[in-house]
PDB file of N, CA and C in Angstrom:
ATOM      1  N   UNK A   1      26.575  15.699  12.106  1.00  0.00           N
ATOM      2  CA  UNK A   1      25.170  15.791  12.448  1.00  0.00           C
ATOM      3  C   UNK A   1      25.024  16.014  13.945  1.00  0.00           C
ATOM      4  N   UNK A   2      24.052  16.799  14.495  1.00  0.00           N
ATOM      5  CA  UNK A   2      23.664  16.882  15.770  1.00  0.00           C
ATOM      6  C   UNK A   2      24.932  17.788  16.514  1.00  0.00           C
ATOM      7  N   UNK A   3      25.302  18.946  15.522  1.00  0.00           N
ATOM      8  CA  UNK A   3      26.501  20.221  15.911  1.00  0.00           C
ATOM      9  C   UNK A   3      25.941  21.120  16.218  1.00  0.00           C
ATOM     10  N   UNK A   4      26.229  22.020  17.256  1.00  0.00           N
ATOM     11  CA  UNK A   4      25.908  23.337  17.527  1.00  0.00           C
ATOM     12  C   UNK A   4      26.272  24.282  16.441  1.00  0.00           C
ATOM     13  N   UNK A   5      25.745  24.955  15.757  1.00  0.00           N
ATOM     14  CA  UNK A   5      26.075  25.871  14.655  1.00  0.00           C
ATOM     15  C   UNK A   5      26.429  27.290  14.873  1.00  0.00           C
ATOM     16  N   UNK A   6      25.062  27.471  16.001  1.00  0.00           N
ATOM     17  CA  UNK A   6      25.050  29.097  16.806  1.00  0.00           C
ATOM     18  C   UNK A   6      24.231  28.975  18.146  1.00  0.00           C
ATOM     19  N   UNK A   7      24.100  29.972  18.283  1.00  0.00           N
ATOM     20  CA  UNK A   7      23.336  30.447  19.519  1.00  0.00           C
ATOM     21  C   UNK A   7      22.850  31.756  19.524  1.00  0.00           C
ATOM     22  N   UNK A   8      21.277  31.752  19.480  1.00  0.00           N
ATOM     23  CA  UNK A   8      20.892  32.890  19.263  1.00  0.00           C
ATOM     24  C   UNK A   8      20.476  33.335  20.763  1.00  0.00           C
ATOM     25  N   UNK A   9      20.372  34.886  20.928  1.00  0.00           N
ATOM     26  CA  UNK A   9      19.846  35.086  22.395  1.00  0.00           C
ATOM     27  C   UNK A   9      18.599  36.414  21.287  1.00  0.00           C
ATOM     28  N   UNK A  10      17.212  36.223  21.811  1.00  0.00           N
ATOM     29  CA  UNK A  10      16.847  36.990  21.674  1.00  0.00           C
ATOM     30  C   UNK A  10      16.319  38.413  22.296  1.00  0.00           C
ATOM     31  N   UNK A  11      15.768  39.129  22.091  1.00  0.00           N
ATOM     32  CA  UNK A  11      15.352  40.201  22.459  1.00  0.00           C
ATOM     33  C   UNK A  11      14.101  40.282  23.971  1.00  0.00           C
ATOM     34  N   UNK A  12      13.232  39.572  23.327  1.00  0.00           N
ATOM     35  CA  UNK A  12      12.134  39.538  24.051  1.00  0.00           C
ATOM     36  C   UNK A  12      11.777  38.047  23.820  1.00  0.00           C
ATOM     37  N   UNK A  13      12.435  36.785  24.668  1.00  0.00           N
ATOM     38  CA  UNK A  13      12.035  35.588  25.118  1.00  0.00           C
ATOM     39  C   UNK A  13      10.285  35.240  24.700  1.00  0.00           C
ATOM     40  N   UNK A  14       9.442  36.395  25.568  1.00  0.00           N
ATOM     41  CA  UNK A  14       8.627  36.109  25.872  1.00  0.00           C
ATOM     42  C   UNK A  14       7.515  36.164  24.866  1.00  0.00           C
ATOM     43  N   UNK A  15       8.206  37.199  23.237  1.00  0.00           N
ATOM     44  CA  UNK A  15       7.325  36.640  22.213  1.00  0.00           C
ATOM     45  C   UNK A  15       7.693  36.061  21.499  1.00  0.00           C
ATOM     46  N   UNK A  16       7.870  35.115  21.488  1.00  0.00           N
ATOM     47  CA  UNK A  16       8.013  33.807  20.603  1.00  0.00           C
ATOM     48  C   UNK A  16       6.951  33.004  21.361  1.00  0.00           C
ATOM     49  N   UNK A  17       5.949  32.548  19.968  1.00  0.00           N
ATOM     50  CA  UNK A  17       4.894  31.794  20.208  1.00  0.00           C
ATOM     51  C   UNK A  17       5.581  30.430  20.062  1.00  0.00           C
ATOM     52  N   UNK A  18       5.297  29.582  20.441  1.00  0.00           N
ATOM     53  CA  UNK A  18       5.464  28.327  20.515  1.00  0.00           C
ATOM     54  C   UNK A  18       4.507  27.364  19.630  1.00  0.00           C
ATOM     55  N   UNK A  19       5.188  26.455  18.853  1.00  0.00           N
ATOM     56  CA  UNK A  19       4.072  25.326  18.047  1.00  0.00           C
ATOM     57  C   UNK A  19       3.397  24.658  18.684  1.00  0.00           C
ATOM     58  N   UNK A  20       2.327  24.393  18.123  1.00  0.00           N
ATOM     59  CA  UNK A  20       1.466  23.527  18.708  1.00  0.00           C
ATOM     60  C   UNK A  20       1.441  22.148  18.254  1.00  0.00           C
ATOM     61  N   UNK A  21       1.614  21.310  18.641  1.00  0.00           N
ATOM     62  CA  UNK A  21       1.395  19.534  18.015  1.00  0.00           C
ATOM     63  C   UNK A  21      -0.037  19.303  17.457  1.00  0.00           C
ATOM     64  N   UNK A  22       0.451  19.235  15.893  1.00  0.00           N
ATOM     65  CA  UNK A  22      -0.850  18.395  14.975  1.00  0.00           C
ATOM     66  C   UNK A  22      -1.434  17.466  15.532  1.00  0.00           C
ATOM     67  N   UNK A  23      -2.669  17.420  15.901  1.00  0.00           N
ATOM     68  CA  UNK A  23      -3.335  15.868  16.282  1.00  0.00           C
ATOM     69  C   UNK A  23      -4.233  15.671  15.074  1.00  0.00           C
ATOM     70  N   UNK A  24      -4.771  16.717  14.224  1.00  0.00           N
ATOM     71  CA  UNK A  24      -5.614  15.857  12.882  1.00  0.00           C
ATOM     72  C   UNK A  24      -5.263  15.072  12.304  1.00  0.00           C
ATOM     73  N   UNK A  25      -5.977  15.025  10.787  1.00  0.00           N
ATOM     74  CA  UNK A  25      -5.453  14.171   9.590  1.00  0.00           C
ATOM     75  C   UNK A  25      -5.457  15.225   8.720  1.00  0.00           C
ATOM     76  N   UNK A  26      -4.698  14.860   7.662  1.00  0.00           N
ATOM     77  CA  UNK A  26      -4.210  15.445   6.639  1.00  0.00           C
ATOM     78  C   UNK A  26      -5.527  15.487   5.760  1.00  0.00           C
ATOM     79  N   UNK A  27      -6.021  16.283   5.314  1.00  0.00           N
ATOM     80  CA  UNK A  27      -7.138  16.621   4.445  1.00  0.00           C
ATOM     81  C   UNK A  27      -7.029  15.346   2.996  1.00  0.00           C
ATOM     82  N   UNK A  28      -7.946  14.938   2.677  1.00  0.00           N
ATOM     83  CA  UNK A  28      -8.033  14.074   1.619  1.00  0.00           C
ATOM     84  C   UNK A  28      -7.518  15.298   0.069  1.00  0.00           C
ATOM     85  N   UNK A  29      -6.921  14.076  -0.981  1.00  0.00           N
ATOM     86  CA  UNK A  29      -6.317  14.474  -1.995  1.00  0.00           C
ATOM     87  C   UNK A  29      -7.752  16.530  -2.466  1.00  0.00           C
ATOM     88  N   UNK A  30      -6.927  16.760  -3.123  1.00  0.00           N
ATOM     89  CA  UNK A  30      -7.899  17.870  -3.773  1.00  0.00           C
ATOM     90  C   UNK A  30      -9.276  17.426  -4.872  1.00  0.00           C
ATOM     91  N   UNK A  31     -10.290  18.638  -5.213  1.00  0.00           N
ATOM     92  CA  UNK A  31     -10.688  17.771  -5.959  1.00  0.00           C
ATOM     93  C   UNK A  31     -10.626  17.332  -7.338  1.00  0.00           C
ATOM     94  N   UNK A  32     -11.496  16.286  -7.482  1.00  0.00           N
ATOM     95  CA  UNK A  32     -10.863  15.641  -8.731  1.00  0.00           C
ATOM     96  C   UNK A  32     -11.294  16.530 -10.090  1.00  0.00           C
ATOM     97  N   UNK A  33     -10.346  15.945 -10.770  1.00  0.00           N
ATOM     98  CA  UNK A  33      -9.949  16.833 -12.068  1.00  0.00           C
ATOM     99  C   UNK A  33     -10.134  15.920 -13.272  1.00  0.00           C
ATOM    100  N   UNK A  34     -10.405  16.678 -14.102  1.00  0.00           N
ATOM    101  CA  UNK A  34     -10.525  15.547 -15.111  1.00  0.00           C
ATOM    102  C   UNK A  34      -9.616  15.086 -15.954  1.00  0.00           C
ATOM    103  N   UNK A  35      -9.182  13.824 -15.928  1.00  0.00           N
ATOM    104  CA  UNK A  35      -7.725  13.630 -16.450  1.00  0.00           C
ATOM    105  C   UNK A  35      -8.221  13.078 -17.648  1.00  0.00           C
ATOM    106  N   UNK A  36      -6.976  13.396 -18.367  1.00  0.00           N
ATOM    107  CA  UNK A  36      -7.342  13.311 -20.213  1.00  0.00           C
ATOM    108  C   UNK A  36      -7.079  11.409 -20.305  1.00  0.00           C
ATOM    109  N   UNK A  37      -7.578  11.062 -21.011  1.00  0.00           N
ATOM    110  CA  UNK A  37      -7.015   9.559 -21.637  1.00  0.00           C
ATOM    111  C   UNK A  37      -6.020   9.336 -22.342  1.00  0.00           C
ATOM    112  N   UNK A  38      -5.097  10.057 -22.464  1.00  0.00           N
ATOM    113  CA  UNK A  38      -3.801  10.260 -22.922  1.00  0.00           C
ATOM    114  C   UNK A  38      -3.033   9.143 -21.946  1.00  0.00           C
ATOM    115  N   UNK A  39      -2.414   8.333 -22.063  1.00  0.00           N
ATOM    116  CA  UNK A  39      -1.266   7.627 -21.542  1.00  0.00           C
ATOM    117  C   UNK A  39      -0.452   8.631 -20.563  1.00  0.00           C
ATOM    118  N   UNK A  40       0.287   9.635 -21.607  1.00  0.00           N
ATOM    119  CA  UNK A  40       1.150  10.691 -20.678  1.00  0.00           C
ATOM    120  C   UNK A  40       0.776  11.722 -19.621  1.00  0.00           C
ATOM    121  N   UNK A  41      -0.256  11.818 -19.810  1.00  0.00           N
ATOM    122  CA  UNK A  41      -1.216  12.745 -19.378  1.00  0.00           C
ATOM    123  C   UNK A  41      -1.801  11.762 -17.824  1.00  0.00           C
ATOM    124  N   UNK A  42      -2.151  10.800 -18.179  1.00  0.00           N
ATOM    125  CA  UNK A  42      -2.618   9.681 -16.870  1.00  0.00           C
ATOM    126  C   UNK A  42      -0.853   9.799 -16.423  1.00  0.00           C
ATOM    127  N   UNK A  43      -0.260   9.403 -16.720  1.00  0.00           N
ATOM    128  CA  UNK A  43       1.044   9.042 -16.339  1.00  0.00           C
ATOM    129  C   UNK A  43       1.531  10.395 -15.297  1.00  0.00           C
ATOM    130  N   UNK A  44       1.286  11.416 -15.729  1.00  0.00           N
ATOM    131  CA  UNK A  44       2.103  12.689 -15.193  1.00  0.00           C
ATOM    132  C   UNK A  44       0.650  13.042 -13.824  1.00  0.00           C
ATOM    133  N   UNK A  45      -0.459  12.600 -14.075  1.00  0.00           N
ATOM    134  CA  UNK A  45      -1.376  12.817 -13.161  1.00  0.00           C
ATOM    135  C   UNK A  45      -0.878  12.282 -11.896  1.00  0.00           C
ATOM    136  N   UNK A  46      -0.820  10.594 -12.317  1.00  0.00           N
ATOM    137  CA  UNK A  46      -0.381   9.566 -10.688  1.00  0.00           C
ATOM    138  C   UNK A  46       1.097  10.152 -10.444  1.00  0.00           C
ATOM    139  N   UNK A  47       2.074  10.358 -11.229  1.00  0.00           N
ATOM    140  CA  UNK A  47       3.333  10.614 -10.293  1.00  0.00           C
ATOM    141  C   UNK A  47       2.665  12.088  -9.305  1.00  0.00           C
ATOM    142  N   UNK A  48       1.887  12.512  -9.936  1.00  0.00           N
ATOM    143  CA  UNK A  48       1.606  14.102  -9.070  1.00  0.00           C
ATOM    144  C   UNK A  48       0.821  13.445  -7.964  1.00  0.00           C
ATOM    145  N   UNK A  49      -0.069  12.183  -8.361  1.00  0.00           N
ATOM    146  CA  UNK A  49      -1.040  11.682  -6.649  1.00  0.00           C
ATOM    147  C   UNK A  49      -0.011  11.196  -6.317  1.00  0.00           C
ATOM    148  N   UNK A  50       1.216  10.589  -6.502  1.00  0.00           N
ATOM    149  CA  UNK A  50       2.175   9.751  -5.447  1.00  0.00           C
ATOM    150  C   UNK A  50       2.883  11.081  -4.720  1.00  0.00           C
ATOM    151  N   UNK A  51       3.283  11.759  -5.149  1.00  0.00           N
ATOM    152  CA  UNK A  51       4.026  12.955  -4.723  1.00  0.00           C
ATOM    153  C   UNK A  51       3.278  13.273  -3.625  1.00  0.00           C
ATOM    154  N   UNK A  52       1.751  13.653  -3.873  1.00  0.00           N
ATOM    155  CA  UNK A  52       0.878  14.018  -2.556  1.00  0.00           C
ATOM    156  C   UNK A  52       1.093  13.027  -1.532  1.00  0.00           C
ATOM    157  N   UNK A  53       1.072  12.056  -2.123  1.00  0.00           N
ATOM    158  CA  UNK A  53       0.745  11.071  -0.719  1.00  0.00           C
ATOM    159  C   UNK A  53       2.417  11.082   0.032  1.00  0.00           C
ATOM    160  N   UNK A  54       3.069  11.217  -1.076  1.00  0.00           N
ATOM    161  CA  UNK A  54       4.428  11.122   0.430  1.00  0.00           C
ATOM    162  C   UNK A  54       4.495  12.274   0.810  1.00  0.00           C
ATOM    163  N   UNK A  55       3.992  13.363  -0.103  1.00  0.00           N
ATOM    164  CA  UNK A  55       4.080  14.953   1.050  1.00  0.00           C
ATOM    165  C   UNK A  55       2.709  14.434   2.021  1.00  0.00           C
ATOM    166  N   UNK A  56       2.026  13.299   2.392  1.00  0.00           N
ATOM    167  CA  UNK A  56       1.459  13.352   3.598  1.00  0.00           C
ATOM    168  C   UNK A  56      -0.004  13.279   3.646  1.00  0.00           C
ATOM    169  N   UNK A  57      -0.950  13.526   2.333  1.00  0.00           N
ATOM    170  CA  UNK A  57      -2.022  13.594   1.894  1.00  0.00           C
ATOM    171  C   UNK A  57      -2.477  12.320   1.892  1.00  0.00           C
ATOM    172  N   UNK A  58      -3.857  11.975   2.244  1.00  0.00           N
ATOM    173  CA  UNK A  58      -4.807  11.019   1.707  1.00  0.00           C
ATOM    174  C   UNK A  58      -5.231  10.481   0.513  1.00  0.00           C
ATOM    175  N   UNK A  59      -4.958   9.555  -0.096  1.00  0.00           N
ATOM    176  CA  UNK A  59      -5.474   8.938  -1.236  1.00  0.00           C
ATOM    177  C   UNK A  59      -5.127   7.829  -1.641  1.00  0.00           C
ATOM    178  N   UNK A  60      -5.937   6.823  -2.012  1.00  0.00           N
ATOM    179  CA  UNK A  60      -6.121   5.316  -2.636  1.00  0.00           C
ATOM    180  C   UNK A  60      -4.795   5.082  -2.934  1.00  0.00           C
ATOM    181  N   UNK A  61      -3.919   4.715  -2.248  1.00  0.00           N
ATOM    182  CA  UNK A  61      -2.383   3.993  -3.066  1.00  0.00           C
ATOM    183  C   UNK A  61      -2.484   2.989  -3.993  1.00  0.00           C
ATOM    184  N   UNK A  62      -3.387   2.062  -3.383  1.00  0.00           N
ATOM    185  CA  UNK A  62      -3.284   1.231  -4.579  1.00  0.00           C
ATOM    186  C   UNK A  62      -3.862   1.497  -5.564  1.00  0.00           C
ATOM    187  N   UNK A  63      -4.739   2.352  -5.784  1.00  0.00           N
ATOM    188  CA  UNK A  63      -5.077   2.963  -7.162  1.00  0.00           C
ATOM    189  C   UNK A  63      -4.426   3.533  -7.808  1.00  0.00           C
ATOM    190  N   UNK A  64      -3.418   4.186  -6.965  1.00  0.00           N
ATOM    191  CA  UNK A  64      -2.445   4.990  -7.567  1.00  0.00           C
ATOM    192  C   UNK A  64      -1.381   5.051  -8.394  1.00  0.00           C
ATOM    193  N   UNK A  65      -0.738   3.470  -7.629  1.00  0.00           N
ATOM    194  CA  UNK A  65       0.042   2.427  -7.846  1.00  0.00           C
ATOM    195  C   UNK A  65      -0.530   1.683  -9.437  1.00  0.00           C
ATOM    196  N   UNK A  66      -1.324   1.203  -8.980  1.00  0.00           N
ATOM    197  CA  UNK A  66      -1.935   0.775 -10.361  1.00  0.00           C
ATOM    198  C   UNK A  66      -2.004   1.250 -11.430  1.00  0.00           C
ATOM    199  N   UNK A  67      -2.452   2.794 -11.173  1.00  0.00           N
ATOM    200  CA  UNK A  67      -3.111   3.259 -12.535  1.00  0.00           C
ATOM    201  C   UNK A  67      -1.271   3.771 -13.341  1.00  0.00           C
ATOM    202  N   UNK A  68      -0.456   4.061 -12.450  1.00  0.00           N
ATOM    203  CA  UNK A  68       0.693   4.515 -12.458  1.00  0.00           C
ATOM    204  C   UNK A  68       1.410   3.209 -13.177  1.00  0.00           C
ATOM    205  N   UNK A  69       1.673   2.469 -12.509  1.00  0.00           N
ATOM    206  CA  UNK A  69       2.396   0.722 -13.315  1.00  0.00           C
ATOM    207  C   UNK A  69       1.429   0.593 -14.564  1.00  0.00           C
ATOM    208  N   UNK A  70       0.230   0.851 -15.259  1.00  0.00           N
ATOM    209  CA  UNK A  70      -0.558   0.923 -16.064  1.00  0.00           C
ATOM    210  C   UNK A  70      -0.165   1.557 -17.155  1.00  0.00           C
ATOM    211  N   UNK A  71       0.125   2.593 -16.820  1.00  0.00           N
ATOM    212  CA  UNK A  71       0.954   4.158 -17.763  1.00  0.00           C
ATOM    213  C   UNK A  71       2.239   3.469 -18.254  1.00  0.00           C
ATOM    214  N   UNK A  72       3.076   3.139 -17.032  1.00  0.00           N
ATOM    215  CA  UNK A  72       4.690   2.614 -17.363  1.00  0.00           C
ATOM    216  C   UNK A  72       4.286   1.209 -18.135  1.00  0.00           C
ATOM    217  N   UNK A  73       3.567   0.459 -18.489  1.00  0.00           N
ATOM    218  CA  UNK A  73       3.265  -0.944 -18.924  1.00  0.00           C
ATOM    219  C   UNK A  73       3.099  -0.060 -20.885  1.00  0.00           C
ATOM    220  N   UNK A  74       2.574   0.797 -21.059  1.00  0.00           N
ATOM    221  CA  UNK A  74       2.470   1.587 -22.463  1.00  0.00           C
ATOM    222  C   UNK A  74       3.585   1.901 -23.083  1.00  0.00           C
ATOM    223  N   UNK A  75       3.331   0.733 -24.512  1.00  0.00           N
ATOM    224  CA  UNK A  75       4.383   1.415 -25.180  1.00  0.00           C
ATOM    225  C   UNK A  75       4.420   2.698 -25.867  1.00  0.00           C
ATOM    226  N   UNK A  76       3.458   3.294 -25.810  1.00  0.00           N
ATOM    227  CA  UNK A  76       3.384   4.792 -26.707  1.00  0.00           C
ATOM    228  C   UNK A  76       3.629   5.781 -25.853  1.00  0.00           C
ATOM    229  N   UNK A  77       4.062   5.401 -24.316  1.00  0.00           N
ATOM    230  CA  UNK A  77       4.659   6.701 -23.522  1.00  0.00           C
ATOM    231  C   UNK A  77       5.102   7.350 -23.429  1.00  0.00           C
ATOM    232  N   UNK A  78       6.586   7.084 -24.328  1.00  0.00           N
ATOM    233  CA  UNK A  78       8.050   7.399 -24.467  1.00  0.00           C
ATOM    234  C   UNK A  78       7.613   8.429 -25.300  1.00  0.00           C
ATOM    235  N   UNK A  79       6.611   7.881 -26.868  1.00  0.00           N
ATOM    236  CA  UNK A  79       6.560   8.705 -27.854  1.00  0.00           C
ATOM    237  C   UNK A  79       5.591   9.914 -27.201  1.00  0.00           C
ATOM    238  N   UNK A  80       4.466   9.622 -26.448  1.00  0.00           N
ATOM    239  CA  UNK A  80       3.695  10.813 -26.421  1.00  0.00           C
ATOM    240  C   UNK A  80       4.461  11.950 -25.442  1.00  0.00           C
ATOM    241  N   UNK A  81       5.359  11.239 -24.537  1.00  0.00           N
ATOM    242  CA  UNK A  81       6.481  12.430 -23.740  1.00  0.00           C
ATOM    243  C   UNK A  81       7.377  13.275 -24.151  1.00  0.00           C
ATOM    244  N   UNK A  82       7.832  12.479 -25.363  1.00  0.00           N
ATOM    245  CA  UNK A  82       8.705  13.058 -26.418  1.00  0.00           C
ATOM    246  C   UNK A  82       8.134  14.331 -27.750  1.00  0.00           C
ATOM    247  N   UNK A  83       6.798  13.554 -27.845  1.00  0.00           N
ATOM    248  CA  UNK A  83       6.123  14.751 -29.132  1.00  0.00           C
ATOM    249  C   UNK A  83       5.404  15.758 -27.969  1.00  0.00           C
ATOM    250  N   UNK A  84       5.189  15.536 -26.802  1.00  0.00           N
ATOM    251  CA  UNK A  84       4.554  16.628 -25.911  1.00  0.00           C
ATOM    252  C   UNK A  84       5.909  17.630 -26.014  1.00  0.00           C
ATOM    253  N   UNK A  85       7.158  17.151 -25.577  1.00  0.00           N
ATOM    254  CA  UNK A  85       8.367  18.174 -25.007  1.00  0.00           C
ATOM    255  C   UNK A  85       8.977  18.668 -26.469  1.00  0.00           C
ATOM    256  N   UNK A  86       8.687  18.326 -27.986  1.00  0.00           N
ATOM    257  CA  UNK A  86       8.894  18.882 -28.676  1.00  0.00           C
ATOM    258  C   UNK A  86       8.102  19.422 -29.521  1.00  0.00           C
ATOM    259  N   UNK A  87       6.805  19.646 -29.056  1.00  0.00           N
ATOM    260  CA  UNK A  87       5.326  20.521 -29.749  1.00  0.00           C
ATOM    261  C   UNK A  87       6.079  21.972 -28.194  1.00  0.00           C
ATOM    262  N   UNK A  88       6.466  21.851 -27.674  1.00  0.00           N
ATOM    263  CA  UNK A  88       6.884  23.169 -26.842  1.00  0.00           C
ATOM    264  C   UNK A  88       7.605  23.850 -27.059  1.00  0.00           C
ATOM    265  N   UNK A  89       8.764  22.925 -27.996  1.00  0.00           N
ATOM    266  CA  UNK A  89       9.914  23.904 -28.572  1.00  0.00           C
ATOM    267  C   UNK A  89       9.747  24.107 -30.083  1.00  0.00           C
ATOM    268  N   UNK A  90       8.988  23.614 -30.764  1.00  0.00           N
ATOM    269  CA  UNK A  90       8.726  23.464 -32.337  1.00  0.00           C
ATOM    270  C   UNK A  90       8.739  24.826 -32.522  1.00  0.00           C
ATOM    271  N   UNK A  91       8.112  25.799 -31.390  1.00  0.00           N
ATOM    272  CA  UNK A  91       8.161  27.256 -32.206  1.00  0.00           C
ATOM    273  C   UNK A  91       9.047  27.956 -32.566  1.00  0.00           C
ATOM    274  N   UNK A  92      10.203  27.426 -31.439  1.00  0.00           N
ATOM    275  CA  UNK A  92      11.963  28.260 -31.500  1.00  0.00           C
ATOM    276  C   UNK A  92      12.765  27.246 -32.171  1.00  0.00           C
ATOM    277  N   UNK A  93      12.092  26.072 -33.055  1.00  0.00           N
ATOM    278  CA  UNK A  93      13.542  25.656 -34.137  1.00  0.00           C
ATOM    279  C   UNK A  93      13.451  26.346 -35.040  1.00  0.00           C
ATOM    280  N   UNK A  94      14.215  25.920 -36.169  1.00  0.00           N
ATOM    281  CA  UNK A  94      14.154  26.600 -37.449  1.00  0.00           C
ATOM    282  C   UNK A  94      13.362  25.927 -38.145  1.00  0.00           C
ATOM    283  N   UNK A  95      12.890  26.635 -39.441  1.00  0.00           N
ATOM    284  CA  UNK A  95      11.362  25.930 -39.918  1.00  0.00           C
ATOM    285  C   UNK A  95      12.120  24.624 -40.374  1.00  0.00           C
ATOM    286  N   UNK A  96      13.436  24.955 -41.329  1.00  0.00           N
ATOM    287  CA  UNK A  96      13.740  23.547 -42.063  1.00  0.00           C
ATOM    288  C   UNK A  96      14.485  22.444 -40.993  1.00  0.00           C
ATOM    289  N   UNK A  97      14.629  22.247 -39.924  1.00  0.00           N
ATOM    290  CA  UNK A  97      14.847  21.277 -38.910  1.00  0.00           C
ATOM    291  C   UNK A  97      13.353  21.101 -38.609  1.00  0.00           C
ATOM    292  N   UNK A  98      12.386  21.756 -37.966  1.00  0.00           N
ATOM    293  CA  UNK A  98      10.988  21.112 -38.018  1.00  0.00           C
ATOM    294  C   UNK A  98      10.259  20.753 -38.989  1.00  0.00           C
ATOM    295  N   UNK A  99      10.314  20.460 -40.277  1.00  0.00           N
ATOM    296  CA  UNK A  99       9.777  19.907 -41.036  1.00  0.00           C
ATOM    297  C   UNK A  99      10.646  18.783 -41.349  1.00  0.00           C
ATOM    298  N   UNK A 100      11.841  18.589 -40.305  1.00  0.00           N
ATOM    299  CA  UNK A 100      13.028  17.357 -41.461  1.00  0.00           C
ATOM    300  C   UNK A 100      12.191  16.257 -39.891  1.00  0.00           C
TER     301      UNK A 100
END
């Protein structure tokens, strides 16, 4: 860590713009959407608000947290994750494996 790799020399120094330092805030979450009452469906919503918030975004953690430990507290999660990821492939089995 912290190796010289290369050294570039460029052409014209003098265009390369330089960054500027962020002083805002990060815009609050997007807007809201209407999330289904589905267990899996709430469930796959908050991991997507936690994701925002560590990419840096604004929004209620502890709601997030909550509604998220809420989802994982359901026992019908497993099943509705499982009949969601196999209503996607039901079209490419064979008929007599999807009806067994």
């Amino acid at each position: 860590a912290g190796e010289l790799i290369a050294r570039l020399e460029l052409d014209d120094p003098s265009a390369v713009r330089k960054a500027e330092l962020f002083h805002g805030s990060f815009p609050i979450l997007g807007p809201p959407t209407a999330i289904s009452g589905k267990v899996h469906q709430r469930c796959a919503a908050s991991l997507n608000a936690a994701c925002m918030i560590l990419a840096g975004y604004e929004h209620n953690i502890d709601e997030v947290i909550q509604n998220l430990l809420n989802c994982l507290d359901s026992p019908e999660l497993p099943f509705l994750q499982w009949q969601e990821c196999l209503s996607v492939l039901a079209t490419r089995l064979p008929k007599d494996l999807r009806n067994e």
